[in-house]
C-alpha atoms as a PDB file:
ATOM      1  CA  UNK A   1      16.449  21.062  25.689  1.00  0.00           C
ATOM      2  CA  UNK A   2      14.583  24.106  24.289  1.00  0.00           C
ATOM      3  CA  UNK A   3      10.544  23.025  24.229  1.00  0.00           C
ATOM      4  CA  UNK A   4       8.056  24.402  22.256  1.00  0.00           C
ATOM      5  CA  UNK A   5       5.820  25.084  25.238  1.00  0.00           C
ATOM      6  CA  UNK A   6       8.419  27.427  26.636  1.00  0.00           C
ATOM      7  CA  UNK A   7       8.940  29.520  23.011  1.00  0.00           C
ATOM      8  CA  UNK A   8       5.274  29.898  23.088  1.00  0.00           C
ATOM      9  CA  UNK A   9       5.561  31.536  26.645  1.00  0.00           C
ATOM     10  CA  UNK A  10       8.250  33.862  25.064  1.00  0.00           C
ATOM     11  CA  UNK A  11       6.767  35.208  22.764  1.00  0.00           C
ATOM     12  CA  UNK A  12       3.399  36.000  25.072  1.00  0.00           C
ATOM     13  CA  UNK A  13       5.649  37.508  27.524  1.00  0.00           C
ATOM     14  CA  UNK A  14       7.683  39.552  25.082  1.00  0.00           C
ATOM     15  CA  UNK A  15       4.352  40.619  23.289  1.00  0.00           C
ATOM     16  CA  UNK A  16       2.483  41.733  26.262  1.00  0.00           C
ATOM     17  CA  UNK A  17       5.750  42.706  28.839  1.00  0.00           C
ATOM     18  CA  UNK A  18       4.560  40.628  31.638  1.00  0.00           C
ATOM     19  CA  UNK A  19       4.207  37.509  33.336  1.00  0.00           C
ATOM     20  CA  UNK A  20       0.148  38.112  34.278  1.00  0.00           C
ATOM     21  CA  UNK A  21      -0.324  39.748  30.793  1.00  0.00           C
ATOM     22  CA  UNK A  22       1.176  37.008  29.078  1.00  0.00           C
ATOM     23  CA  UNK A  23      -0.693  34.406  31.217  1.00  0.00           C
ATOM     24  CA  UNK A  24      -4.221  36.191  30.735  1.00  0.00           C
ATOM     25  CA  UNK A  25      -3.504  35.515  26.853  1.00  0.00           C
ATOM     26  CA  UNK A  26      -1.730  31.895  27.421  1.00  0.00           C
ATOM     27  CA  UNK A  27      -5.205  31.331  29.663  1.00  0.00           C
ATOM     28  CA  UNK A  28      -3.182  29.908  32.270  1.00  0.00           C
ATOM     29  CA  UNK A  29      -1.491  31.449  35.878  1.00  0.00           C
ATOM     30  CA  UNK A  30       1.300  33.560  36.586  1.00  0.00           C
ATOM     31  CA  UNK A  31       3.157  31.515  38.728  1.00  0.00           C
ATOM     32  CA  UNK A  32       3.257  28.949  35.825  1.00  0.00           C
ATOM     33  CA  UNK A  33       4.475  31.592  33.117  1.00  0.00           C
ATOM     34  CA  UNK A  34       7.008  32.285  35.814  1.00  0.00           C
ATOM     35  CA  UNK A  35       7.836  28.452  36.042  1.00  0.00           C
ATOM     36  CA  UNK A  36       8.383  27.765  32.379  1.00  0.00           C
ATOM     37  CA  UNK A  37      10.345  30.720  31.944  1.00  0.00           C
ATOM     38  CA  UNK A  38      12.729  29.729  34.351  1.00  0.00           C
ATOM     39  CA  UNK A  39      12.623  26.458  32.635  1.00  0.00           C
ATOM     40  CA  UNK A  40      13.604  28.065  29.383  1.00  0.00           C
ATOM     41  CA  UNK A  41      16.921  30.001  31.220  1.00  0.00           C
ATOM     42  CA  UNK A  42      18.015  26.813  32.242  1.00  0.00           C
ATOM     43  CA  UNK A  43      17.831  25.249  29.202  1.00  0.00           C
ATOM     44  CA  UNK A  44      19.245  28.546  27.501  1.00  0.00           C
ATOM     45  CA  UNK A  45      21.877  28.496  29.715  1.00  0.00           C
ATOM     46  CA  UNK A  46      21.879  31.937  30.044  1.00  0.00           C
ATOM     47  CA  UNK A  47      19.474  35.114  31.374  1.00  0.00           C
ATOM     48  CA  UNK A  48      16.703  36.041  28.599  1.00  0.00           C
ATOM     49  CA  UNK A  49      14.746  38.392  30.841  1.00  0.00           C
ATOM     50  CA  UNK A  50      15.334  41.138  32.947  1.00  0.00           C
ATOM     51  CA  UNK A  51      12.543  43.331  35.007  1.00  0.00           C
ATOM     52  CA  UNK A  52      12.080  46.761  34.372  1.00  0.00           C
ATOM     53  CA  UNK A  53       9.952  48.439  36.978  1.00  0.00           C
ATOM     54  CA  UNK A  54       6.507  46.639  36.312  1.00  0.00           C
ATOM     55  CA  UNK A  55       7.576  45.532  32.595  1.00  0.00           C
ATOM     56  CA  UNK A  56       9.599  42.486  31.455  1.00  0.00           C
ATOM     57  CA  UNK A  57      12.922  43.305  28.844  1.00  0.00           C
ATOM     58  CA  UNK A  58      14.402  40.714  26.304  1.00  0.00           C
ATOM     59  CA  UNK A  59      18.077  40.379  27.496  1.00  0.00           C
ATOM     60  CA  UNK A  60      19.886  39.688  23.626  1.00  0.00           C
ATOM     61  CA  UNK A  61      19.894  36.370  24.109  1.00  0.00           C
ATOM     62  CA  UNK A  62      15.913  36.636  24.274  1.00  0.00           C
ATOM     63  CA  UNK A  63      15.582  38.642  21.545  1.00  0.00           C
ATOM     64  CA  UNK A  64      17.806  36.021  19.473  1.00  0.00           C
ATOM     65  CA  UNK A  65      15.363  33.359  21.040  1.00  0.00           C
ATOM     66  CA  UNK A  66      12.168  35.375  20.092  1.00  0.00           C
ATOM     67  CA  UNK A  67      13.189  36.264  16.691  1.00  0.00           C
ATOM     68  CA  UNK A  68      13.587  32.453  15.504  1.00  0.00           C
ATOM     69  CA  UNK A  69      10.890  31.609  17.758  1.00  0.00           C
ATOM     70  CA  UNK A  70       8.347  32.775  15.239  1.00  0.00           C
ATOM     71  CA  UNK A  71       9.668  30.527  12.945  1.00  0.00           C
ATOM     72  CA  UNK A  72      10.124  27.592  14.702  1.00  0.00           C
ATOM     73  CA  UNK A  73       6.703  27.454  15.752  1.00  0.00           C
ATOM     74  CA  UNK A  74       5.316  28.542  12.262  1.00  0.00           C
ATOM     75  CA  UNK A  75       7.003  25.428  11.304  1.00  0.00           C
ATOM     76  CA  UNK A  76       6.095  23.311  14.081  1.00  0.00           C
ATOM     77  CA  UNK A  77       2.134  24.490  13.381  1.00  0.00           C
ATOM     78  CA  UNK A  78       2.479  23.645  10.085  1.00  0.00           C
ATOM     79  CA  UNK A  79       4.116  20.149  10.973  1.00  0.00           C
ATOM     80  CA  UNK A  80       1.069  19.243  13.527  1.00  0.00           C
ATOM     81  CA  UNK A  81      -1.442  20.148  10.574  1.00  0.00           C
ATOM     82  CA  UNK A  82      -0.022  17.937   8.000  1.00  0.00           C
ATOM     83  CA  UNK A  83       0.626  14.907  10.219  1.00  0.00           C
ATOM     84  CA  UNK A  84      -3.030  15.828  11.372  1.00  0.00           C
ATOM     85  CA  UNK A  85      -4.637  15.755   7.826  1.00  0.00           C
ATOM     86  CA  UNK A  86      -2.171  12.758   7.289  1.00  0.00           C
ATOM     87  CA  UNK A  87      -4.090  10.930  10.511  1.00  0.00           C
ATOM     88  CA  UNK A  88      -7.236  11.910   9.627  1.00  0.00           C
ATOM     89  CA  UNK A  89      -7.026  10.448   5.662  1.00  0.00           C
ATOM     90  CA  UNK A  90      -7.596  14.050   4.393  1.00  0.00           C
ATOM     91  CA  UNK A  91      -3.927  13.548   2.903  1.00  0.00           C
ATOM     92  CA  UNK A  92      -1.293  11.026   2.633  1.00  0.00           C
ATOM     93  CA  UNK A  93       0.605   8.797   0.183  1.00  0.00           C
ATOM     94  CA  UNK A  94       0.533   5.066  -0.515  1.00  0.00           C
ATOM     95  CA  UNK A  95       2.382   3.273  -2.802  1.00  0.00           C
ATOM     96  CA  UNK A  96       1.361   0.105  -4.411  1.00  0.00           C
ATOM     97  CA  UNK A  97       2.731  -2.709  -6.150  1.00  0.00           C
ATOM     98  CA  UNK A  98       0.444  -5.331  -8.029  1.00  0.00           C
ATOM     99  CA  UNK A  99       0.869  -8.156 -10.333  1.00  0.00           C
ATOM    100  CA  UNK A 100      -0.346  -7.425 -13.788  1.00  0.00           C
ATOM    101  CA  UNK A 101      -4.244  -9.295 -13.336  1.00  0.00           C
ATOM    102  CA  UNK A 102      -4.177  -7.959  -9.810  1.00  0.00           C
ATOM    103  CA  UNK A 103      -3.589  -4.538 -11.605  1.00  0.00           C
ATOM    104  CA  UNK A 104      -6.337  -4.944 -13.684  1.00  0.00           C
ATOM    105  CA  UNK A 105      -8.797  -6.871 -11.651  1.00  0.00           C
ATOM    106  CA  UNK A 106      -8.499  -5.989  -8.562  1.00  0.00           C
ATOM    107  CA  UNK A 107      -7.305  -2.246  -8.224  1.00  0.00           C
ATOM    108  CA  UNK A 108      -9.463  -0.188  -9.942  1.00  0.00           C
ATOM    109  CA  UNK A 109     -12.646  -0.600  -8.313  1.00  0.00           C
ATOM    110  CA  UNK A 110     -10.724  -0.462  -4.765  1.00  0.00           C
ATOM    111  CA  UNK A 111      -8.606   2.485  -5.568  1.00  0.00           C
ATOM    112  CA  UNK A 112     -12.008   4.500  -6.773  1.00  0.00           C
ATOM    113  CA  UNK A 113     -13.632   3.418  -3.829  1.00  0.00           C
ATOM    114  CA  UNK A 114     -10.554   4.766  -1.902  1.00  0.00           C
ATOM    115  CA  UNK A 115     -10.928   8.265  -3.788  1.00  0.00           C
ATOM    116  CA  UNK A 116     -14.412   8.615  -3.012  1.00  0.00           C
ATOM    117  CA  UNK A 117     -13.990   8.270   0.581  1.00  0.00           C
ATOM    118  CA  UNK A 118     -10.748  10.354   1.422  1.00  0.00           C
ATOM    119  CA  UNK A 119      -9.792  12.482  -1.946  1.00  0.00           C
ATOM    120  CA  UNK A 120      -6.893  13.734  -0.406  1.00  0.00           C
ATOM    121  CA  UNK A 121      -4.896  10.353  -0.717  1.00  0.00           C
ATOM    122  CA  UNK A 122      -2.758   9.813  -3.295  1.00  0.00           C
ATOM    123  CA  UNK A 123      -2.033   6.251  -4.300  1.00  0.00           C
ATOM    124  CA  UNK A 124       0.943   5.421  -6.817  1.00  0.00           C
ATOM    125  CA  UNK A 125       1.112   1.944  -8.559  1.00  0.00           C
ATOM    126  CA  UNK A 126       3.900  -0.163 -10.577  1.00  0.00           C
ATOM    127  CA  UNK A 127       3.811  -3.896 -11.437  1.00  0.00           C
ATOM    128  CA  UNK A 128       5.912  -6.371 -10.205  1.00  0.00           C
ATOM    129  CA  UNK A 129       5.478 -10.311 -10.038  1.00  0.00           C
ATOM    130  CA  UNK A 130       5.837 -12.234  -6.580  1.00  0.00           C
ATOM    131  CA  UNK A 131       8.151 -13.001  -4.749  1.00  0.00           C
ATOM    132  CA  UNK A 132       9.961  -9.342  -6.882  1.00  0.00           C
ATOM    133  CA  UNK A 133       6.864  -7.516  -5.518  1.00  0.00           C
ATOM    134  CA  UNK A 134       7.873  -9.109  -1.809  1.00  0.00           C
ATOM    135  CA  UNK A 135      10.910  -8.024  -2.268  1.00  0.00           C
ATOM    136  CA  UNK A 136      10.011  -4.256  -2.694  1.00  0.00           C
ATOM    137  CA  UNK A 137       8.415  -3.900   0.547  1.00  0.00           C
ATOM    138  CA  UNK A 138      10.653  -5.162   2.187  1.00  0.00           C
ATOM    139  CA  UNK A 139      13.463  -2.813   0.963  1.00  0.00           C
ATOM    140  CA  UNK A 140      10.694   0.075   1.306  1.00  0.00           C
ATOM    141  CA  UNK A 141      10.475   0.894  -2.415  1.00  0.00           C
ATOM    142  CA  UNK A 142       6.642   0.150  -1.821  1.00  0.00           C
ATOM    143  CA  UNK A 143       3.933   0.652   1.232  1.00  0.00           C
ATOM    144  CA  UNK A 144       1.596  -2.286  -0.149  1.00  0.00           C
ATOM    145  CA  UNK A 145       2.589  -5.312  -2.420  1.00  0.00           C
ATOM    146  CA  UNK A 146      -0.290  -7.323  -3.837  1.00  0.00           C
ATOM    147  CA  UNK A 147       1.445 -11.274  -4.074  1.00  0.00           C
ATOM    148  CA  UNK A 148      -0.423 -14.530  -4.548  1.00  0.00           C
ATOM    149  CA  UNK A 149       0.885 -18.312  -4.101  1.00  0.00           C
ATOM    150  CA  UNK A 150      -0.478 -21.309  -4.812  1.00  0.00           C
ATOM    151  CA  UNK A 151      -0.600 -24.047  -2.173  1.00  0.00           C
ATOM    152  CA  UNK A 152       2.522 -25.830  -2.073  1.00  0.00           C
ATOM    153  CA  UNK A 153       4.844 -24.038  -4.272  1.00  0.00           C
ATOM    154  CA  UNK A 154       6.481 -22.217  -1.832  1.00  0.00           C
ATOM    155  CA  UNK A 155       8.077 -21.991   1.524  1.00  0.00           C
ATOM    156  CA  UNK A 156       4.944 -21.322   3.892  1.00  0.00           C
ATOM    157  CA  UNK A 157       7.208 -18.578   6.042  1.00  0.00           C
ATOM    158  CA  UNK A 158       7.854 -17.330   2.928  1.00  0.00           C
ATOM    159  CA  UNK A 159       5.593 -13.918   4.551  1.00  0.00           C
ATOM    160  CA  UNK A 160       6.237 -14.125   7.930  1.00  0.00           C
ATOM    161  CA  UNK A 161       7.504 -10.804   8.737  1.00  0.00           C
ATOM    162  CA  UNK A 162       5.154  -9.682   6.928  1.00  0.00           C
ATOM    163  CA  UNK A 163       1.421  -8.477   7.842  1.00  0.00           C
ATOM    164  CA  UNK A 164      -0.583 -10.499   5.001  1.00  0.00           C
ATOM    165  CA  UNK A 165      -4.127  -9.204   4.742  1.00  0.00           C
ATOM    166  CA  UNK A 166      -5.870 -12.276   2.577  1.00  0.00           C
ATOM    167  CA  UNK A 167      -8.074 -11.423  -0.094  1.00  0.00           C
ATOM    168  CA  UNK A 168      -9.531 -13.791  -2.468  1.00  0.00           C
ATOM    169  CA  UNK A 169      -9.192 -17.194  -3.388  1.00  0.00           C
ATOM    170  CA  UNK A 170      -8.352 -17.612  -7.380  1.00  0.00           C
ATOM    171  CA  UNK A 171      -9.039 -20.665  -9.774  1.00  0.00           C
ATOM    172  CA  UNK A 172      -6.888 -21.071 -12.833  1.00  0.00           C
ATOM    173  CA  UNK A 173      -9.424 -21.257 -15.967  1.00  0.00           C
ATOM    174  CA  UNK A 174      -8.816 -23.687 -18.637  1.00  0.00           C
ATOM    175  CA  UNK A 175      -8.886 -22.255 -22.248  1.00  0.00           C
ATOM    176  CA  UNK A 176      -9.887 -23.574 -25.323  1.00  0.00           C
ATOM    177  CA  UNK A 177     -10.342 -22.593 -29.089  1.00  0.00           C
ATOM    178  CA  UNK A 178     -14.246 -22.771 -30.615  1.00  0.00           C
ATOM    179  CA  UNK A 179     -14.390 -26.187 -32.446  1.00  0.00           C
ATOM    180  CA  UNK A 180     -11.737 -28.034 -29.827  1.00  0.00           C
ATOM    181  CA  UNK A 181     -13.324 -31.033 -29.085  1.00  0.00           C
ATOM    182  CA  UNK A 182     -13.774 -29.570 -25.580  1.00  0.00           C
ATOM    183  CA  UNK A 183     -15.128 -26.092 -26.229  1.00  0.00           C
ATOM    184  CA  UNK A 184     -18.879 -27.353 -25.636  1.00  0.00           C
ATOM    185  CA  UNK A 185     -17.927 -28.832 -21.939  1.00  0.00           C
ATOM    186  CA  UNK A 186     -17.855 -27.189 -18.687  1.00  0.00           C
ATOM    187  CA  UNK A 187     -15.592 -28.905 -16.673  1.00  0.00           C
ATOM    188  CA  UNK A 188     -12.369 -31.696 -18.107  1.00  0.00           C
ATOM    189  CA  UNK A 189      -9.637 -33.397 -16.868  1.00  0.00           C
ATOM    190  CA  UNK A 190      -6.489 -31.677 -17.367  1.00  0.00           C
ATOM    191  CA  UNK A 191      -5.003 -34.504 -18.916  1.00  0.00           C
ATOM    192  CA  UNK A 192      -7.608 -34.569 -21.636  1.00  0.00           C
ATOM    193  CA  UNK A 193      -5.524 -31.754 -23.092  1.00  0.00           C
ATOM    194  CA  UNK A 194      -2.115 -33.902 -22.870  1.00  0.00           C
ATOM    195  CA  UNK A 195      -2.188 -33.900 -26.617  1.00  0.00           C
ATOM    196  CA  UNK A 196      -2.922 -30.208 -27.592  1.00  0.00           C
ATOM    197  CA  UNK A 197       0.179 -27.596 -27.806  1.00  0.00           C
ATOM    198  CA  UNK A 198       0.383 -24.854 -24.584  1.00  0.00           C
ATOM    199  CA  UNK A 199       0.756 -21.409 -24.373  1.00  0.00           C
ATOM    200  CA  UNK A 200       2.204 -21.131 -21.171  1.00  0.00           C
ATOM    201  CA  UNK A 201       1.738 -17.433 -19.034  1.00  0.00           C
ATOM    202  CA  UNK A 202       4.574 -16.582 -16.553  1.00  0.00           C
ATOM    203  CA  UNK A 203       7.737 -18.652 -15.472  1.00  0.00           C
ATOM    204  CA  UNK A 204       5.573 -18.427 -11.732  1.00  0.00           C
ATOM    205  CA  UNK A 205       2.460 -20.023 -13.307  1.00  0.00           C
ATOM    206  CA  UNK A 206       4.096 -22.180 -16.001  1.00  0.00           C
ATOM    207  CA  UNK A 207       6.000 -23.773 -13.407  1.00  0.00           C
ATOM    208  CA  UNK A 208       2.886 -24.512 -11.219  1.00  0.00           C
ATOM    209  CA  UNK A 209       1.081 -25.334 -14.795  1.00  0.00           C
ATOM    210  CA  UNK A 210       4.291 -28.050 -15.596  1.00  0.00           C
ATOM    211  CA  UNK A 211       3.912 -29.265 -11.796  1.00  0.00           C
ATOM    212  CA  UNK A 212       0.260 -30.184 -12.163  1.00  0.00           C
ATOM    213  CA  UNK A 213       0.490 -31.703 -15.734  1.00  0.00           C
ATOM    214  CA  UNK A 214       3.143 -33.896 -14.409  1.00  0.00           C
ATOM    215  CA  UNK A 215       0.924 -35.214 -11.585  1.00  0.00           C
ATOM    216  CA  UNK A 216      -1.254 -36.153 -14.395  1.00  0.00           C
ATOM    217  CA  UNK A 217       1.066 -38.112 -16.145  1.00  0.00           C
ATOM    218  CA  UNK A 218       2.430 -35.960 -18.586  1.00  0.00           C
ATOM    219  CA  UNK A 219       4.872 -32.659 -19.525  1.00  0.00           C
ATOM    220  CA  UNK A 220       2.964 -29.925 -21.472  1.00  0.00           C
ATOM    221  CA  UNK A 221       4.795 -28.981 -25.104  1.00  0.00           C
ATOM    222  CA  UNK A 222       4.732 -25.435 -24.797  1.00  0.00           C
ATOM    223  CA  UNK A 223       4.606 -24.448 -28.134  1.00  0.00           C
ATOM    224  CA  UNK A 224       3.998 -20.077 -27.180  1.00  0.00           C
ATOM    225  CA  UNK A 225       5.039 -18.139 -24.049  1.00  0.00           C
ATOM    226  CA  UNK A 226       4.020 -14.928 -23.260  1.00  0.00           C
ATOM    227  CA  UNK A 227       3.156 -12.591 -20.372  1.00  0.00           C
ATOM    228  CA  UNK A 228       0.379 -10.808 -22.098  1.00  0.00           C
ATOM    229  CA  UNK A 229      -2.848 -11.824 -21.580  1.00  0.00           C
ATOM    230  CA  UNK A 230      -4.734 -10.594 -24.555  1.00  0.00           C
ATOM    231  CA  UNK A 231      -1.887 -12.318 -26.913  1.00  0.00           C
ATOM    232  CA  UNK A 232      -2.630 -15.853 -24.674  1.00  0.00           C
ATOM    233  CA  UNK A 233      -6.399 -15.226 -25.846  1.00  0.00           C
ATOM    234  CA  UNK A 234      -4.841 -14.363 -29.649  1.00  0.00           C
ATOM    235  CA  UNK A 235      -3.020 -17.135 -29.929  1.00  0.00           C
ATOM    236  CA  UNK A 236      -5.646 -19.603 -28.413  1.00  0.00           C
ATOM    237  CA  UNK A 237      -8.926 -17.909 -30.426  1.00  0.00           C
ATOM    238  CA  UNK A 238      -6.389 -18.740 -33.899  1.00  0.00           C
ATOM    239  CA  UNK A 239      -6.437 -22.198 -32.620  1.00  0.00           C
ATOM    240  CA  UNK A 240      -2.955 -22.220 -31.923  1.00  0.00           C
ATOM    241  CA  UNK A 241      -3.107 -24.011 -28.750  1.00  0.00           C
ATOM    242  CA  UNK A 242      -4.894 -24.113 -25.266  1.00  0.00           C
ATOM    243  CA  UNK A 243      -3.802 -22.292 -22.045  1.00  0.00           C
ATOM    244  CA  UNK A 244      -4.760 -21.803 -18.416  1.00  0.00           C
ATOM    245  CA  UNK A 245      -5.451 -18.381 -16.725  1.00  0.00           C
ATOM    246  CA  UNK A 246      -6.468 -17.075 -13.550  1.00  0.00           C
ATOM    247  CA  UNK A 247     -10.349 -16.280 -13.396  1.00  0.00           C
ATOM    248  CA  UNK A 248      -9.582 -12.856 -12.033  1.00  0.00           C
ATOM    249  CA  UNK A 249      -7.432 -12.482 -15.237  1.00  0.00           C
ATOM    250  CA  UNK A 250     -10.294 -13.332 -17.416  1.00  0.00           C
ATOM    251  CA  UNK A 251     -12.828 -10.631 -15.631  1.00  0.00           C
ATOM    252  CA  UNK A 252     -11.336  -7.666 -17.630  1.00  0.00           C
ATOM    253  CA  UNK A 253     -10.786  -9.466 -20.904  1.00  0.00           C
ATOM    254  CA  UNK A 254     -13.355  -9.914 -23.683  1.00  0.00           C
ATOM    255  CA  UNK A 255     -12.134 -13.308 -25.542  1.00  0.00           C
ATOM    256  CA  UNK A 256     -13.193 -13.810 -28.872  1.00  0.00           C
ATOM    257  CA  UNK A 257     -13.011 -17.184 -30.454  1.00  0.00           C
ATOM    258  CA  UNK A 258     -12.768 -18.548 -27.236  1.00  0.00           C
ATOM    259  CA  UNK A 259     -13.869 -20.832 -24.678  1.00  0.00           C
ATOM    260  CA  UNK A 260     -13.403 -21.225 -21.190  1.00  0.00           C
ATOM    261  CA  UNK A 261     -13.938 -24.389 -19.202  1.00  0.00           C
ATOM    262  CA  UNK A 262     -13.376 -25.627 -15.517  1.00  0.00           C
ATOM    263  CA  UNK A 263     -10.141 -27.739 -15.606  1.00  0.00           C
ATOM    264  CA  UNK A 264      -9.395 -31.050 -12.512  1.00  0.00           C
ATOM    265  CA  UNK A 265      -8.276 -31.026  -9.894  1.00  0.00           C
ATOM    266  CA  UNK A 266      -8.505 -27.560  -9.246  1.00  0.00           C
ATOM    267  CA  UNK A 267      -5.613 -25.414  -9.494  1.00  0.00           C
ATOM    268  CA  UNK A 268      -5.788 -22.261  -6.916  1.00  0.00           C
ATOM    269  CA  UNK A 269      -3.838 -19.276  -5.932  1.00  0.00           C
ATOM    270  CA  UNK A 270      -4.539 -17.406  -2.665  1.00  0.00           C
ATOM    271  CA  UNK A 271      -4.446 -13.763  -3.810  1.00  0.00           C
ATOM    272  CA  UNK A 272      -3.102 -11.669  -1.086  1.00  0.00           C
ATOM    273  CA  UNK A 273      -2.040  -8.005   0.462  1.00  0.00           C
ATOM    274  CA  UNK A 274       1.146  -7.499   2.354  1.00  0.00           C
ATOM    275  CA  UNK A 275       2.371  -4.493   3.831  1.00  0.00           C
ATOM    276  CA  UNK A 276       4.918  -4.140   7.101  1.00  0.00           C
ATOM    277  CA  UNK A 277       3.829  -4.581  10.194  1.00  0.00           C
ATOM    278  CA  UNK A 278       4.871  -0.892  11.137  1.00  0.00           C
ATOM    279  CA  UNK A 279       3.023   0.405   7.785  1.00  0.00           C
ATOM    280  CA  UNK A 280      -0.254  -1.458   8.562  1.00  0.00           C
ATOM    281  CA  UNK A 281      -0.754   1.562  11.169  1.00  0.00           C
ATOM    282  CA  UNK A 282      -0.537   4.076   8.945  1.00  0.00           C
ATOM    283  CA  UNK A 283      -4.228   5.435   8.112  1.00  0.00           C
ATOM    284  CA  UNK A 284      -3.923   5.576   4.660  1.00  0.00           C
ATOM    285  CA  UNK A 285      -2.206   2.032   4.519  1.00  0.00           C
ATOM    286  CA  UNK A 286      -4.803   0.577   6.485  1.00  0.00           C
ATOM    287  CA  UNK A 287      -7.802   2.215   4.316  1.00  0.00           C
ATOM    288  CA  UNK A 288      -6.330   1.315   1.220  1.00  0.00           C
ATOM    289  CA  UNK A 289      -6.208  -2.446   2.643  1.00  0.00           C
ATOM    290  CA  UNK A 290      -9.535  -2.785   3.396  1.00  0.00           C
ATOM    291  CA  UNK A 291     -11.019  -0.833  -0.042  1.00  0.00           C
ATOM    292  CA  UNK A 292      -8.372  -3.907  -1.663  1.00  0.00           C
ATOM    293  CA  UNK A 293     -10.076  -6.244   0.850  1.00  0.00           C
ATOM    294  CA  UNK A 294     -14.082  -5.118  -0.038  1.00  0.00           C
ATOM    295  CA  UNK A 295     -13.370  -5.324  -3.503  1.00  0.00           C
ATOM    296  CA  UNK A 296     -12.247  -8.487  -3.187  1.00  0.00           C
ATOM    297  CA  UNK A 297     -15.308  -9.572  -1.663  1.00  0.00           C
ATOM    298  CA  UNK A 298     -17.114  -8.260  -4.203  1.00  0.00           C
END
């Protein structure tokens, strides 16, 4: 096997004609230019210099050698640079996958902090819902996947082969129009709102939302479904009905019309990073987790 090492010996040799020239400018011995030479032939399989009086001559084969050599280690230099700015954050690529209030609550603020500190990573991001988002990274369509689950609702190996870097925990908000007979309170049972129509969010939270009404003695009527957090805060501000969102949701939204009280028992979700065990090693991987992490905090 041809080495790099031995290319760069080459090409000192065939610049400067001899094995002491070419190790004065290598900074290392003769008898050491002498050995990786050798080294070289025998990898070569065939002669690539002969001696001419005091001067060394590239045999063809050498002068085949040389010629590409120039280019293989132009590329080679240019390989160790990139994977060096790659190491040392002043380059690199992550891409992210967030659920939609993760998206807007979360990622911002960590992904400017991330810019500040090493401007020469690049971070893409789509949307995806747990467990699709799971899914992604594990068929490498994505480097990080921000997931959450609430306690209970699923399988708790559900992440196991995965590194999960926990970030916050996140209380669903109860959400009622001005003038319900709740709006002045800070805190209600959830089955005080047994009577009132729903607007549920997604199937993941509806179901969790059906679950806990059901431990409370009764099924929601979900008049409204949607997705879209500004139309849930529509629909309740027109006193169409009363809904349940994540706080973390409710951070980058301005409702109108609307008010927002502490529903019981407390309904949770554990708001997490995952990334592959392999990926969590990566530099820019690992920053981006812990900019995700001390936003979190925040």
């Amino acid at each position: 096997m041809i080495e790099a090492r031995h290319l760069r010996v080459l090409r000192a040799v065939a610049a400067t004609g001899s094995f002491s020239a070419a190790a004065r400018e290598l900074g290392c011995t003769q008898p050491a230019v002498s050995q990786q030479m050798k080294a070289l032939e025998s990898s070569a399989g065939t002669p690539l210099l002969i001696r001419t009086g005091r001067e060394m001559r590239l045999t063809q084969a050498g002068e085949a050698l040389t010629r590409h050599a120039a280019g293989i280690l132009a590329g080679l230099t240019a390989a160790e640079e990139e994977v060096a700015a790659i190491a040392g954050l002043r380059a690199g690529r992550v891409r992210l996958v967030s659920f939609p209030s993760g998206s807007s609550g979360l990622v911002p603020a960590a992904l400017a902090a991330l810019r500040a500190a090493h401007p020469g990573t690049r971070v893409s991001l789509e949307e995806a819902e747990p467990p699709r988002s799971a899914e992604l990274l594990r068929a490498g369509d994505c480097d990080i996947a921000l997931a959450f689950r609430y306690a209970g609702a699923t399988a708790p190996d559900e992440w196991d082969d995965l590194v999960v870097r926990p970030l916050l925990t996140d209380r669903l908000v109860g959400l009622v129009p001005e003038g319900h007979r709740l709006a002045d309170a800070e805190a209600a049972g959830i089955g005080e709102l047994a009577a009132d129509p729903w607007i549920a969010g997604c199937p993941r939270c509806r179901r969790q939302l059906v679950e806990v009404c059901e431990t409370e003695g009764f099924t929601p009527r979900i008049d409204f479904a949607t997705d879209d957090y500004p139309a849930v805060l529509g629909l309740v501000a027109a006193g169409l009905g009363v809904a349940v969102l994540p706080a973390l949701a409710l951070e980058s939204l301005r409702p109108r019309g609307v008010r927002s009280i502490a529903v019981e028992p407390a309904v949770e979700r554990e708001i997490v990073a995952l990334t592959l065990p392999d990926l969590a090693q990566v530099p820019a991987v690992a920053a981006t987790l812990d900019h995700l992490a001390a936003t979190a905090g925040r």
